[in-house]
Protein backbone atom coordinates (compact mmCIF):
# COMPACT_ATOMS: atom_id res chain seq x y z
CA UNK A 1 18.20 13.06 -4.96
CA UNK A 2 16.04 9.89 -5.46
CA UNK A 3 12.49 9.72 -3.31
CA UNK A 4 12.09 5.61 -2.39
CA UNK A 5 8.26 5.85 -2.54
CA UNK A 6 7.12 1.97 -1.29
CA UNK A 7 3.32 1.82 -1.81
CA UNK A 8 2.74 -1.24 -0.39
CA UNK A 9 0.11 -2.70 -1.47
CA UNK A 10 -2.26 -3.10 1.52
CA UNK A 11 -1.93 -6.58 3.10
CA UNK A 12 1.58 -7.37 1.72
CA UNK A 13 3.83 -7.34 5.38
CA UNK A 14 3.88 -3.19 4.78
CA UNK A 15 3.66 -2.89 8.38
CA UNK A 16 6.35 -5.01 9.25
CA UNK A 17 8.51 -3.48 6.71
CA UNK A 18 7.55 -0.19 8.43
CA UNK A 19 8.78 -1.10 11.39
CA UNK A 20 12.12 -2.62 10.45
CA UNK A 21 12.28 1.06 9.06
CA UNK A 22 11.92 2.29 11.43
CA UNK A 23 13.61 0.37 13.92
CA UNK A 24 16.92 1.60 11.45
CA UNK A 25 16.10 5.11 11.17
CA UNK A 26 19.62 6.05 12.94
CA UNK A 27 21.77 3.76 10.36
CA UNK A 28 19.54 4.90 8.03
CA UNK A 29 20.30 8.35 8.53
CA UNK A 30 23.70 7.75 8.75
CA UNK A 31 24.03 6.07 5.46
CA UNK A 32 22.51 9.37 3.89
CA UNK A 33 18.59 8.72 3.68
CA UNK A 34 15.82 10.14 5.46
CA UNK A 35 12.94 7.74 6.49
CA UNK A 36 9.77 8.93 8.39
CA UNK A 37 7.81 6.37 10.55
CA UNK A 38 4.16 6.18 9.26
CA UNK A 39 2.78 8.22 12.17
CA UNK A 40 4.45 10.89 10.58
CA UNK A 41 4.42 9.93 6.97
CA UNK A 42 0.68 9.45 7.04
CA UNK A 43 -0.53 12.83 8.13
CA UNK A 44 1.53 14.39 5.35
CA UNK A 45 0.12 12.38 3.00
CA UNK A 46 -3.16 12.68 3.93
CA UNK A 47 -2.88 16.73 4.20
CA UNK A 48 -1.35 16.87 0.41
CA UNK A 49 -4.22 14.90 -0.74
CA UNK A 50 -7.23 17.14 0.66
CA UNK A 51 -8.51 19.11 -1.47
CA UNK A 52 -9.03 21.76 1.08
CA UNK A 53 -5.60 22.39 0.55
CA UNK A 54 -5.88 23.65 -3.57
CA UNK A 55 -3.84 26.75 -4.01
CA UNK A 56 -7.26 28.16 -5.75
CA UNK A 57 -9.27 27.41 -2.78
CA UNK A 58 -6.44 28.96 -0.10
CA UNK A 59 -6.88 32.12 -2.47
CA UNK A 60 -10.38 32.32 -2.21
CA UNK A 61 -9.86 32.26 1.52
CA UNK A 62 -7.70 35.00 1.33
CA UNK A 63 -4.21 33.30 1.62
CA UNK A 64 -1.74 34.46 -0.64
CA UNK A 65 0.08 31.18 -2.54
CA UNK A 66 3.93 31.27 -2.33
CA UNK A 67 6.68 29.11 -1.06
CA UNK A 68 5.14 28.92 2.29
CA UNK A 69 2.04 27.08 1.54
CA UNK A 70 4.15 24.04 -0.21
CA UNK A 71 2.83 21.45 0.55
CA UNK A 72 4.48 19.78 3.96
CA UNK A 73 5.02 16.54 2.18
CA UNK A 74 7.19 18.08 -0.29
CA UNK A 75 8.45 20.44 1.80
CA UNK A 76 9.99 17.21 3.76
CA UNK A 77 11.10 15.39 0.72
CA UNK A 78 12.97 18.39 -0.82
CA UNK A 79 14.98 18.53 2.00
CA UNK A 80 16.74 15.51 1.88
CA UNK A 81 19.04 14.58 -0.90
CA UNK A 82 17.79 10.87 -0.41
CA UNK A 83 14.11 10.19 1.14
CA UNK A 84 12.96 6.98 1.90
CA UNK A 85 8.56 7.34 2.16
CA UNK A 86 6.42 4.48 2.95
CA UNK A 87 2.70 4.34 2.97
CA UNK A 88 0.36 1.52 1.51
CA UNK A 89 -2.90 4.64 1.60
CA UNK A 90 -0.27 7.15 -1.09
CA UNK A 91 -2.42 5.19 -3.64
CA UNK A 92 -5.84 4.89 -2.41
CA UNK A 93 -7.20 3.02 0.75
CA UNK A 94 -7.85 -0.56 1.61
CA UNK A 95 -11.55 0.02 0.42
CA UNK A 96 -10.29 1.53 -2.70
CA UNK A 97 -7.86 -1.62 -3.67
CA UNK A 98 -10.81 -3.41 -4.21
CA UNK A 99 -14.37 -1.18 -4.15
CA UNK A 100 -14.43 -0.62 -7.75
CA UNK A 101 -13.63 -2.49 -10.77
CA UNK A 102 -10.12 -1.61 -10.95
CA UNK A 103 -7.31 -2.33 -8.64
CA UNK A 104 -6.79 1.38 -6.62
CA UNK A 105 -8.57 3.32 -9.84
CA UNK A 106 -7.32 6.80 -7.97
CA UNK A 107 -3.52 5.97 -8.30
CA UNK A 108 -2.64 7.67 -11.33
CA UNK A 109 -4.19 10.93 -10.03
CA UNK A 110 -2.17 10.59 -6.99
CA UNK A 111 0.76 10.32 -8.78
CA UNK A 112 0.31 12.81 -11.14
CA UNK A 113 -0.33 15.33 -7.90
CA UNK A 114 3.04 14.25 -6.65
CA UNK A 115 5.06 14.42 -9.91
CA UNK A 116 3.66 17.94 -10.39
CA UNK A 117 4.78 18.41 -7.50
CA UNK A 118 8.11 17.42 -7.67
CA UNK A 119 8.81 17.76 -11.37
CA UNK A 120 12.59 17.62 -11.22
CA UNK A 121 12.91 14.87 -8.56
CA UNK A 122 13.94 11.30 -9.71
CA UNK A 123 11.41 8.70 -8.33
CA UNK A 124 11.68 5.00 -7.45
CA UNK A 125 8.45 2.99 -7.21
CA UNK A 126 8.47 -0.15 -4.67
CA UNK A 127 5.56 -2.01 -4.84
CA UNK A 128 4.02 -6.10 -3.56
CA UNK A 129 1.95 -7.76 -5.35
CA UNK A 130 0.11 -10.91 -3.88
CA UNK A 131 -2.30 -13.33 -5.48
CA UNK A 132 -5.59 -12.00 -6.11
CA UNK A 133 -7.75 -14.56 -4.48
CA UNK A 134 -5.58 -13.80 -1.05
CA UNK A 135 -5.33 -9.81 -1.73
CA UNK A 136 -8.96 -9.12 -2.00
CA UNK A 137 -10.14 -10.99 0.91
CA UNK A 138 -7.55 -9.63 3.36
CA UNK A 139 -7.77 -6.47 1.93
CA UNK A 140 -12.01 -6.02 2.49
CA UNK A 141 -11.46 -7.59 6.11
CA UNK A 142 -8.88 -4.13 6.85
CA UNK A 143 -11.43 -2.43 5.40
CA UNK A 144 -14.15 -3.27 7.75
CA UNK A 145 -11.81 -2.21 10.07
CA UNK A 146 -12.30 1.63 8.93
CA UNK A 147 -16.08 1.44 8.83
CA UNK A 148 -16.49 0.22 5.29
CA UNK A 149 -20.05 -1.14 4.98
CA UNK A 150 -19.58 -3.71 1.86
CA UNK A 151 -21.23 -7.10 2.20
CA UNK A 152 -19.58 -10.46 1.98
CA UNK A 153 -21.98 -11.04 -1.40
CA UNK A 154 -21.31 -7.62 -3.10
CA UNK A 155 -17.75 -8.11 -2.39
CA UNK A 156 -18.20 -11.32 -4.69
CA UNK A 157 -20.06 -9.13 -7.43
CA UNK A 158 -17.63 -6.58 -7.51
CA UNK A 159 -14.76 -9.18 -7.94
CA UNK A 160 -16.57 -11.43 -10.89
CA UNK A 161 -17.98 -7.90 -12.96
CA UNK A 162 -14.29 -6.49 -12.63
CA UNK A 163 -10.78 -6.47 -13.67
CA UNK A 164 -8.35 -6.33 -10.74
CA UNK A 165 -5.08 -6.41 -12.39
CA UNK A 166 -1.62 -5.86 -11.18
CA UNK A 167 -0.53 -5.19 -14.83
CA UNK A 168 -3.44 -2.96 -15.64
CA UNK A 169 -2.55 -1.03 -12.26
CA UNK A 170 1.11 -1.09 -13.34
CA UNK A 171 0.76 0.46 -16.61
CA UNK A 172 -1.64 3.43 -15.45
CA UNK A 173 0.94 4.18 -13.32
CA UNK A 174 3.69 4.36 -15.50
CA UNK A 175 1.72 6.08 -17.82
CA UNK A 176 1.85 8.94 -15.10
CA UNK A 177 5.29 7.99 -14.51
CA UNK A 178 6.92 6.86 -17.13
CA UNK A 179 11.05 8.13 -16.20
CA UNK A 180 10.41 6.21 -12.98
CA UNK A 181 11.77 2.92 -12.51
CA UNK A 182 9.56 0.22 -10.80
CA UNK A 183 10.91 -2.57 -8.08
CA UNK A 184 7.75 -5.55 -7.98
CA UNK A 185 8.11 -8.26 -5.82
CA UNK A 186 5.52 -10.98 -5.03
CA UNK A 187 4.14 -11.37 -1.51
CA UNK A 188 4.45 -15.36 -1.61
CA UNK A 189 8.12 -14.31 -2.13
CA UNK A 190 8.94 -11.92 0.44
CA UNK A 191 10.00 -14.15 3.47
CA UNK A 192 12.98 -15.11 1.25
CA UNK A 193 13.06 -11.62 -0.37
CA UNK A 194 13.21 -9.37 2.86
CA UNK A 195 16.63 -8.84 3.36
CA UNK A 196 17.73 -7.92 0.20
CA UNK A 197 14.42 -5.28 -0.23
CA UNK A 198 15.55 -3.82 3.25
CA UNK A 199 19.17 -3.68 2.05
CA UNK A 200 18.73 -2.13 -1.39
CA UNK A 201 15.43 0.18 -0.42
CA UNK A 202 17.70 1.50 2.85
CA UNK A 203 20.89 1.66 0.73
CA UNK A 204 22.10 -0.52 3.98
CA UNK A 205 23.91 -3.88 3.57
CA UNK A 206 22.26 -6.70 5.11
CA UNK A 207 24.72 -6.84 7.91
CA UNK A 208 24.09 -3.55 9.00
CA UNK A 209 20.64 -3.54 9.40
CA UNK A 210 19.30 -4.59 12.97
CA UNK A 211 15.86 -6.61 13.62
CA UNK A 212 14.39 -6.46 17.01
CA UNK A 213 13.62 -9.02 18.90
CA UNK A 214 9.89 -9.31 18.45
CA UNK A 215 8.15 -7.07 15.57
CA UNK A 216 4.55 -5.65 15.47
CA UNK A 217 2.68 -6.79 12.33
CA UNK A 218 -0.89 -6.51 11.73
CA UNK A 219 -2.73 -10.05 10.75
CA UNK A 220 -5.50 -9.92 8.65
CA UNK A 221 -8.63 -10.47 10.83
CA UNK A 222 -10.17 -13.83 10.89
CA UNK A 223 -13.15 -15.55 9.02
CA UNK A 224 -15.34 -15.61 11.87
CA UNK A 225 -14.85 -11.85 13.04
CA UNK A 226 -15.48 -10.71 9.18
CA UNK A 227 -18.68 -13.00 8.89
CA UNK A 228 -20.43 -11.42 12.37
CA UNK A 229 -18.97 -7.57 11.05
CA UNK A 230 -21.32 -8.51 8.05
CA UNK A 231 -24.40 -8.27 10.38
CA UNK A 232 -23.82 -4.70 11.69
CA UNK A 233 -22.98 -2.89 8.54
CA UNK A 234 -26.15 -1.29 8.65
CA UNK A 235 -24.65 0.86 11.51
CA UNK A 236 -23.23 4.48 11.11
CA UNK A 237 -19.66 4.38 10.24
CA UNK A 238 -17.81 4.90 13.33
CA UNK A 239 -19.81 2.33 15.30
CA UNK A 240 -19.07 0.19 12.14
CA UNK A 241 -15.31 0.09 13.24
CA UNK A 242 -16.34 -0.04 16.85
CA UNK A 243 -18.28 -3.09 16.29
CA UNK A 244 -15.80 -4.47 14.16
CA UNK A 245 -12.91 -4.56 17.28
CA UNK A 246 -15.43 -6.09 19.00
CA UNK A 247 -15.46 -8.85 16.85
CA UNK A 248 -11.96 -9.17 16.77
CA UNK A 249 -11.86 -9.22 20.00
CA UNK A 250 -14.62 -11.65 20.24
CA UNK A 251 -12.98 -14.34 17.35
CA UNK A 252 -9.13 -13.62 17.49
CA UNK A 253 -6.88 -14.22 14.96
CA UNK A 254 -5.02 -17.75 15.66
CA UNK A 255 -3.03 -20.66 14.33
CA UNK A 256 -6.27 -22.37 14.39
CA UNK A 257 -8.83 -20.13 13.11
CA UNK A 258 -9.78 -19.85 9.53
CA UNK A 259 -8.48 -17.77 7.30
CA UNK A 260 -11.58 -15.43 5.49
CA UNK A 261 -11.88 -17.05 2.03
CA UNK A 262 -15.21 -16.03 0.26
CA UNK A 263 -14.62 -17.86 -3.13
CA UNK A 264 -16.28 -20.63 -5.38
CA UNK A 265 -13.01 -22.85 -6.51
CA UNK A 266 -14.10 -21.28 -10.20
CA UNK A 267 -13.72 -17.78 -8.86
CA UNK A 268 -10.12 -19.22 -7.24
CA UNK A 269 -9.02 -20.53 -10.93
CA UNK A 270 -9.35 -17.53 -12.11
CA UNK A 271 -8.05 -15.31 -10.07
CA UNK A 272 -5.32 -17.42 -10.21
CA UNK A 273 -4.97 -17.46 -13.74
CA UNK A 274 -4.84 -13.94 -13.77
CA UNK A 275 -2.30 -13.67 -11.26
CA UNK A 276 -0.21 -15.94 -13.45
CA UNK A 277 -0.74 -13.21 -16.29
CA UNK A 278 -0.14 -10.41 -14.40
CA UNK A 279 2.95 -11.81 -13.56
CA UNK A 280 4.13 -12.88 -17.12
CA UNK A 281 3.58 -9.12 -18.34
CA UNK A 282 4.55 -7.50 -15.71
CA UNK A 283 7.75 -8.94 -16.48
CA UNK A 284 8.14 -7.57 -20.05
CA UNK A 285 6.97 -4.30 -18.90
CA UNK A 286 9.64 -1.33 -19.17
CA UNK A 287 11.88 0.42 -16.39
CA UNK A 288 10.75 -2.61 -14.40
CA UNK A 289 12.50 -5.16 -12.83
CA UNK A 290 10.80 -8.12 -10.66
CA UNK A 291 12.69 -9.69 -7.23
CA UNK A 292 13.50 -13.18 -7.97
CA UNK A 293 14.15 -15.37 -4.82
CA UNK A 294 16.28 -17.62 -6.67
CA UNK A 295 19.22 -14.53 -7.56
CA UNK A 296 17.74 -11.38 -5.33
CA UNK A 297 17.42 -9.28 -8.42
């Protein structure tokens, strides 16, 4: 009856983990789990997250609540005895992992939604973690892929005046969900780690699962693409994300082009640093175990 919920985070290989998924649905299926590619997952998600979609408000259009207007997310999930969902946005978006002063500070509401939801149903959390200094710059460059119009400098404010903490995001969460068990791994790790999170996510062994022979991932985009995106943020949103393809387009992602790194060395330390302490208390956190390269568990 478990739901594998993986929330990514944004920029952590979560579309090439989607796509070994998804590559597997048949074994998958045939070992007894249900696993939805993210063009299907997504739309779900989205639709139990909009608020046109309150029972209240359906009423006060006239539509009777009842059984039928379940949501279709957990219409899908209760109809598998083991579901395997997928979906780095379940938490918030790539603007969202970093636009305030908390890592994703709407995850705990989206959680609560789901366990309301799904009272009864037992819950694993999968979740990446990746070094601050990295995170936060890849994850504003996918943002200016959706239109966001943050600058470069109060992308640097927002990261010295606040406290983006894999712990702190950790514990809100398990304050929501606190019979859930939680499966961290960090992203520095996951080369070495991938098998056995494929093999223990899918229920799978390692032999079974398949990897085809090339496999679509999603780079972050490069320094020289985000710098000339910071020039047309004045734009309306949707030529924001035009413009930013262009770009893209313009200064491809290579071996040889730089990687977008908008950090002093003291901003690096620290981020750093708290990386390092995330990590330490993450550890002695409850119902949670880390992925250690060194044993697989």
């Amino acid at each position: 009856m478990t739901l594998e919920l993986h929330l990514g985070a944004h920029k952590t290989a979560t579309t090439y983990l989607q796509n070994i998924l998804t590559y597997n649905r048949p074994q998958i299926a045939l070992a007894g789990s249900m696993y939805w590619p993210l063009l299907d997952a997504r739309p779900m998600v989205e639709a139990f997250f909009d608020h046109r979609s309150h029972p209240l408000l359906l009423a006060a259009k006239g539509i009777r609540s009842g059984k039928s207007h379940k949501p279709r997310l957990v219409r899908a999930i209760e109809s598998y005895e083991r579901a395997i969902l997928s979906e780095e946005n379940f938490i918030g978006s790539s603007h969202e992992s970093f636009g305030g002063k908390l890592l994703y500070p709407n995850a705990s509401f989206r959680l609560a939604k789901l366990r309301r939801a799904l009272p009864e149903r037992p819950i694993r959390i999968w979740l990446c973690i990746r070094n601050q200094a990295h995170f936060l710059a890849s994850a504003y460059a996918e943002s200016l892929r959706h239109g966001n119009a943050t600058s470069i400098e109060d992308l640097r404010q927002l990261v010295q005046s606040g406290k983006h903490s894999w712990y702190e995001l950790i514990q809100r969460m398990q304050k929501i969900m606190s019979d859930t068990d939680f499966v961290i791994w960090r992203y520095e790790d996951f080369r070495t780690l991938q098998y056995t999170i494929l093999a223990e996510l899918t229920g799978l062994s390692a032999g079974r699962l398949q990897f085809p022979q090339t496999i679509d991932s999603r780079p972050s985009a490069s320094a020289e693409a985000v710098f000339a995106q910071n020039q047309r943020l004045t734009l309306n949103p949707q030529f924001r994300a035009f413009e930013m393809l262009k770009n893209e387009a313009i200064y491809p992602k290579s071996r040889f082009s730089e990687a977008f790194a908008p950090w002093s060395e003291e901003t690096v330390r620290e981020l750093n640093g708290r990386y390092d302490g995330d990590l330490a208390a993450i550890a002695e956190l409850p119902h949670t175990r880390i992925l250690n390269p060194m044993v697989g568990d």
